[in-house]
N, C-alpha and C. Protein backbone atom coordinates (compact mmCIF):
# COMPACT_ATOMS: atom_id res chain seq x y z
N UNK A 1 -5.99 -26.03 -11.34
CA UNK A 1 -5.09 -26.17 -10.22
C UNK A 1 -4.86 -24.81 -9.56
N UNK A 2 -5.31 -24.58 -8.05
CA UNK A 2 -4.54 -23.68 -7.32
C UNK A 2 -2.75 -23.24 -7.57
N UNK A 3 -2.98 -21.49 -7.22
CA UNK A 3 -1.52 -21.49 -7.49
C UNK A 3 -1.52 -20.04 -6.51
N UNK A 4 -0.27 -20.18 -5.65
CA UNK A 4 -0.16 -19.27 -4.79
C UNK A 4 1.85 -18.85 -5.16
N UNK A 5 1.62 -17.01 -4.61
CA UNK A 5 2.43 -16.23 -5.19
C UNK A 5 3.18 -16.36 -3.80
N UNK A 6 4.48 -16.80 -3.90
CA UNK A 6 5.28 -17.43 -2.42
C UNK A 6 6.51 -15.46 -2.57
N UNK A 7 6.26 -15.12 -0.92
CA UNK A 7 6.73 -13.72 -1.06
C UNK A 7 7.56 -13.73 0.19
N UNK A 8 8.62 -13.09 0.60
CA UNK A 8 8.79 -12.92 1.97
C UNK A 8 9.45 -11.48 2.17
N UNK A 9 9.65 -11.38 3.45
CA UNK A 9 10.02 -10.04 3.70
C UNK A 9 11.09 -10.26 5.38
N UNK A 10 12.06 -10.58 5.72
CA UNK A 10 12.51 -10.64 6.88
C UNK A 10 13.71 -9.86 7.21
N UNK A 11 13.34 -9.21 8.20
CA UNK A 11 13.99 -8.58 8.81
C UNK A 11 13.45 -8.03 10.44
N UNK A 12 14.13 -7.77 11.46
CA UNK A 12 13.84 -7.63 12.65
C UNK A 12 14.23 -6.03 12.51
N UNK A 13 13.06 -5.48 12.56
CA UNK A 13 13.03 -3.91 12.62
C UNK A 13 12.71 -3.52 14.25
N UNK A 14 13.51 -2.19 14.52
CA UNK A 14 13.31 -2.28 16.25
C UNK A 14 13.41 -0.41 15.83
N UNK A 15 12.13 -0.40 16.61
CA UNK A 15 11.65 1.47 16.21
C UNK A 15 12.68 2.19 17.12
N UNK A 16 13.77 1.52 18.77
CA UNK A 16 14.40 2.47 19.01
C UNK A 16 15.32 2.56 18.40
N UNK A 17 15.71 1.83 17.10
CA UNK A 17 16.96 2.04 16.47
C UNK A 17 16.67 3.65 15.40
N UNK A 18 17.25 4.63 15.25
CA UNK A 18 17.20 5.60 14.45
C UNK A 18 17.08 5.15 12.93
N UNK A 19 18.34 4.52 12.53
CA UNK A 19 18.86 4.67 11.27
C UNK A 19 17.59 4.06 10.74
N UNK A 20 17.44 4.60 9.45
CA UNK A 20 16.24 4.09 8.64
C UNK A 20 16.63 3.29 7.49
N UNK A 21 16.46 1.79 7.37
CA UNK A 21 17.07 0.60 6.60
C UNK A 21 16.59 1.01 5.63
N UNK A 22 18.03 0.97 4.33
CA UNK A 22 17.73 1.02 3.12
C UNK A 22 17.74 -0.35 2.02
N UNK A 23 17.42 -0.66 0.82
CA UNK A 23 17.89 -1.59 0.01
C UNK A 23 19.02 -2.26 0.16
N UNK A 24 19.99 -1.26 -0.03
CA UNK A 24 21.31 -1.73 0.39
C UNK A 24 21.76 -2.89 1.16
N UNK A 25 21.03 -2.54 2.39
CA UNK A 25 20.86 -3.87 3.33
C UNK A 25 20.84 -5.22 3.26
N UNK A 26 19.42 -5.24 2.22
CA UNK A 26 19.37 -6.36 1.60
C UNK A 26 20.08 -7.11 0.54
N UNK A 27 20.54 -5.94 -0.55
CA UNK A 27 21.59 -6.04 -1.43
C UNK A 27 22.93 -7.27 -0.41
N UNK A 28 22.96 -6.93 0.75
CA UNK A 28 23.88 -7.40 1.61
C UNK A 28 23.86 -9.10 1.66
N UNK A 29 22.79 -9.18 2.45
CA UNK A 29 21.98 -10.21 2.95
C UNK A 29 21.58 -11.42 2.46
N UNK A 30 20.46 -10.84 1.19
CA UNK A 30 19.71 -11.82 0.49
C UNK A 30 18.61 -11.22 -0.22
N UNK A 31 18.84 -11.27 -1.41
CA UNK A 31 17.59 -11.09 -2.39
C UNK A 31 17.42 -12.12 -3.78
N UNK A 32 16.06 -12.88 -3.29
CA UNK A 32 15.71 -14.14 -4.09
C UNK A 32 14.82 -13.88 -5.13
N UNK A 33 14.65 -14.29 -6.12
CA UNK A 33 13.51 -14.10 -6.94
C UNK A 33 12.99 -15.12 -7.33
N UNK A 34 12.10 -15.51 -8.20
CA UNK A 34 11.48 -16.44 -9.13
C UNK A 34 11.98 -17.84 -8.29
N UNK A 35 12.65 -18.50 -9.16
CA UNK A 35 12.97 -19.46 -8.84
C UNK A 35 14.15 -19.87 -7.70
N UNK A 36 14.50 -18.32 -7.47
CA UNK A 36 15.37 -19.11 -6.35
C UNK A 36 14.24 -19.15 -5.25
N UNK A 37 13.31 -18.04 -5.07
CA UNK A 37 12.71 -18.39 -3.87
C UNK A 37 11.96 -19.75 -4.01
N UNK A 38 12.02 -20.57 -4.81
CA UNK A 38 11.54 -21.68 -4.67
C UNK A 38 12.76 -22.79 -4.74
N UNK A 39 13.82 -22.61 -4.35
CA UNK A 39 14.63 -23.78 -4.06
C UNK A 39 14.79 -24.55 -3.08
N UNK A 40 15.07 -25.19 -2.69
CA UNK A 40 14.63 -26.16 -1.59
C UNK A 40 16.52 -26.24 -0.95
N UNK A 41 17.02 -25.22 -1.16
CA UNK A 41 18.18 -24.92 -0.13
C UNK A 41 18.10 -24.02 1.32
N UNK A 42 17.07 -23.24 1.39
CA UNK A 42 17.05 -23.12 2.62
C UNK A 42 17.23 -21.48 2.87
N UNK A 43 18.02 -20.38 1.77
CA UNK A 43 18.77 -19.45 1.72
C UNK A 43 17.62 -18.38 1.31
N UNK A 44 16.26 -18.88 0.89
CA UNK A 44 15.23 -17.70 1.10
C UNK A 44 14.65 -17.88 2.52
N UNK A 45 14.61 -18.35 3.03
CA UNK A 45 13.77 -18.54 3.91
C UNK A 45 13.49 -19.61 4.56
N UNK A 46 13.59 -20.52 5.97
CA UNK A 46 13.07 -21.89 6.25
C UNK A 46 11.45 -22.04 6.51
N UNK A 47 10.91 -20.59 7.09
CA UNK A 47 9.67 -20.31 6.83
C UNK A 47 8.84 -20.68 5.65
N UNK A 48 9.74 -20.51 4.52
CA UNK A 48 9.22 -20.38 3.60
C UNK A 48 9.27 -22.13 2.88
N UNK A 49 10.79 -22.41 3.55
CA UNK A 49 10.98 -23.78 2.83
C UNK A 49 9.58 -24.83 3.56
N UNK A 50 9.36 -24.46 4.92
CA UNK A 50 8.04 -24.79 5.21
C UNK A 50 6.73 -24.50 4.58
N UNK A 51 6.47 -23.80 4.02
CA UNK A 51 5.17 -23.28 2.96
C UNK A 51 5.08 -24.37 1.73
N UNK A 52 6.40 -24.09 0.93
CA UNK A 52 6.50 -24.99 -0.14
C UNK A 52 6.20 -26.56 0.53
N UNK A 53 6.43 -27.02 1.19
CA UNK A 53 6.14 -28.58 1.90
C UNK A 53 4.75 -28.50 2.22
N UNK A 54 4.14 -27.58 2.13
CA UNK A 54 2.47 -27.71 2.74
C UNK A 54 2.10 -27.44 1.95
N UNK A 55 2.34 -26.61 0.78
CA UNK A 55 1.69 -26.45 -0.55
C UNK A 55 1.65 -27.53 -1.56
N UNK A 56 3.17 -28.00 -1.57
CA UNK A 56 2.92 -29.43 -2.47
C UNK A 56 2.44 -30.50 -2.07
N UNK A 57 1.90 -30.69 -0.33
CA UNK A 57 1.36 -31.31 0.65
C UNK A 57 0.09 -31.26 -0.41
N UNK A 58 -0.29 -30.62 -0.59
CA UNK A 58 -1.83 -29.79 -0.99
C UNK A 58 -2.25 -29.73 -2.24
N UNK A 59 -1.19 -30.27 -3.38
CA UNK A 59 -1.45 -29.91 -4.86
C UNK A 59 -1.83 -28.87 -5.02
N UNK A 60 -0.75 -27.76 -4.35
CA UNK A 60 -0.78 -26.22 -4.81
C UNK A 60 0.31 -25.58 -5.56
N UNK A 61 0.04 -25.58 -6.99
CA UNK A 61 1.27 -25.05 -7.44
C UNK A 61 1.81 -23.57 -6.52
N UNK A 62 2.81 -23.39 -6.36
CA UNK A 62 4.29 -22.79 -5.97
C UNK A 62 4.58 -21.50 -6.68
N UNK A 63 4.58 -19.94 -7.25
CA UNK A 63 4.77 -19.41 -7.87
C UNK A 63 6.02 -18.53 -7.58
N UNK A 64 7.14 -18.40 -7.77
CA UNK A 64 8.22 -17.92 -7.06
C UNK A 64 7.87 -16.51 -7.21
N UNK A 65 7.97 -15.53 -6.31
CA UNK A 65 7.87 -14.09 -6.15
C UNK A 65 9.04 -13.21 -5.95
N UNK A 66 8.80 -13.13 -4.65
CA UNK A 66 10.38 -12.00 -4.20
C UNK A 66 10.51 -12.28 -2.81
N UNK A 67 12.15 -12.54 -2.42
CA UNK A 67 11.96 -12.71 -0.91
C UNK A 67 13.08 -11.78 -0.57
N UNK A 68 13.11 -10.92 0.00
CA UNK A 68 14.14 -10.32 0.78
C UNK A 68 14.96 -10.47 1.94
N UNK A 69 15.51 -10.58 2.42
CA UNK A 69 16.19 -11.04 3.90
C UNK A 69 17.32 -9.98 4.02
N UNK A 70 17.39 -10.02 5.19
CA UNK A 70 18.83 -8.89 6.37
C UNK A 70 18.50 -8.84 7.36
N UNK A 71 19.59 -8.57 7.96
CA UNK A 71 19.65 -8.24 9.38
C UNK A 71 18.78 -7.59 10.54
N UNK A 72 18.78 -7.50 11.49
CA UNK A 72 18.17 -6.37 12.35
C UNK A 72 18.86 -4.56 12.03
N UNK A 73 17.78 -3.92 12.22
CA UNK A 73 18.00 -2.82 12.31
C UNK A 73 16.72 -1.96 12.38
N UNK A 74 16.54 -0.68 11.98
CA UNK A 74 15.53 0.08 12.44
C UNK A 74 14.40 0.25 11.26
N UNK A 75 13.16 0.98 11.20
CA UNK A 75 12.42 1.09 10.41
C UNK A 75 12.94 0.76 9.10
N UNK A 76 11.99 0.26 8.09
CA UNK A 76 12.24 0.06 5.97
C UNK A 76 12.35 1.09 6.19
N UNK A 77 12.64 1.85 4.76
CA UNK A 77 12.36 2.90 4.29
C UNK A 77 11.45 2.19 3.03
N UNK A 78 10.95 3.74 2.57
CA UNK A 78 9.52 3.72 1.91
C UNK A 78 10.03 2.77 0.34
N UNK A 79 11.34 3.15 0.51
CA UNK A 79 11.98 2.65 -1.28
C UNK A 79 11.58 1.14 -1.15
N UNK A 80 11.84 0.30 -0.13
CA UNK A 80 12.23 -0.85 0.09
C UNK A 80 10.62 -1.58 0.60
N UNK A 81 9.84 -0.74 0.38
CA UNK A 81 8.11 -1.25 0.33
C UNK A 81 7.92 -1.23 -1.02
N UNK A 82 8.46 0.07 -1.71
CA UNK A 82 7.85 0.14 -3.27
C UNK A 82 8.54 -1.16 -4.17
N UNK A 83 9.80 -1.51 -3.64
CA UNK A 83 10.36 -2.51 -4.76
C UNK A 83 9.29 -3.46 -4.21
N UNK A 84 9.39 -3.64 -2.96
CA UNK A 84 8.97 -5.53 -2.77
C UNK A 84 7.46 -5.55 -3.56
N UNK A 85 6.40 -4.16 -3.34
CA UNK A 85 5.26 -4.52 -4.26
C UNK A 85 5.31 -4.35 -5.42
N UNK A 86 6.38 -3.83 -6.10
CA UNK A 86 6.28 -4.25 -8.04
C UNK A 86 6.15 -5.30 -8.02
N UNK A 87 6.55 -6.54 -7.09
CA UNK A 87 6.28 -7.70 -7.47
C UNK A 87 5.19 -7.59 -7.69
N UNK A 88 3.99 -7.74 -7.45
CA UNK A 88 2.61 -7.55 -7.95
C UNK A 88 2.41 -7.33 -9.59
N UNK A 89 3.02 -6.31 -9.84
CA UNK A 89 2.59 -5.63 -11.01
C UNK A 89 2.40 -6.80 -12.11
């Protein structure tokens, strides 16, 4: 059986904004893991709650990853690339 690693990353970054978005942000916002990013409430992502419906459409197992969410603001910073790819590790 197929199995795909479900990830997200949202936020509306706008380069004339200065301040450079930290973790924190998200700390704010929304940070899902494992199994929450696979709940079918809506609070990782509706993007995402759309994926899971086309995947189990598909007999694709679902693997919960990492989803982040916040607000608008200006560039990540570099910290907030390195967490989201430990997911990988």
């Amino acid at each position: 059986m197929k199995k795909v690693l479900v990830l997200g990353l949202h936020e509306e970054s706008n380069s004339f904004n200065p301040m450079v978005e930290e973790y924190s942000l998200f700390e704010n916002f929304g940070i899902y893991d494992k199994d929450s990013v696979l709940s079918d409430d809506g609070k990782s992502g509706y993007t995402i709650k759309g994926m899971l419906k086309a995947l189990k459409e598909n007999n694709i197992t679902a693997v919960g990853g990492l989803t982040l969410r916040a607000d608008s603001g200006g560039p990540l910073s570099h910290t907030i690339i390195e967490h989201f790819l430990k997911t990988f590790e």
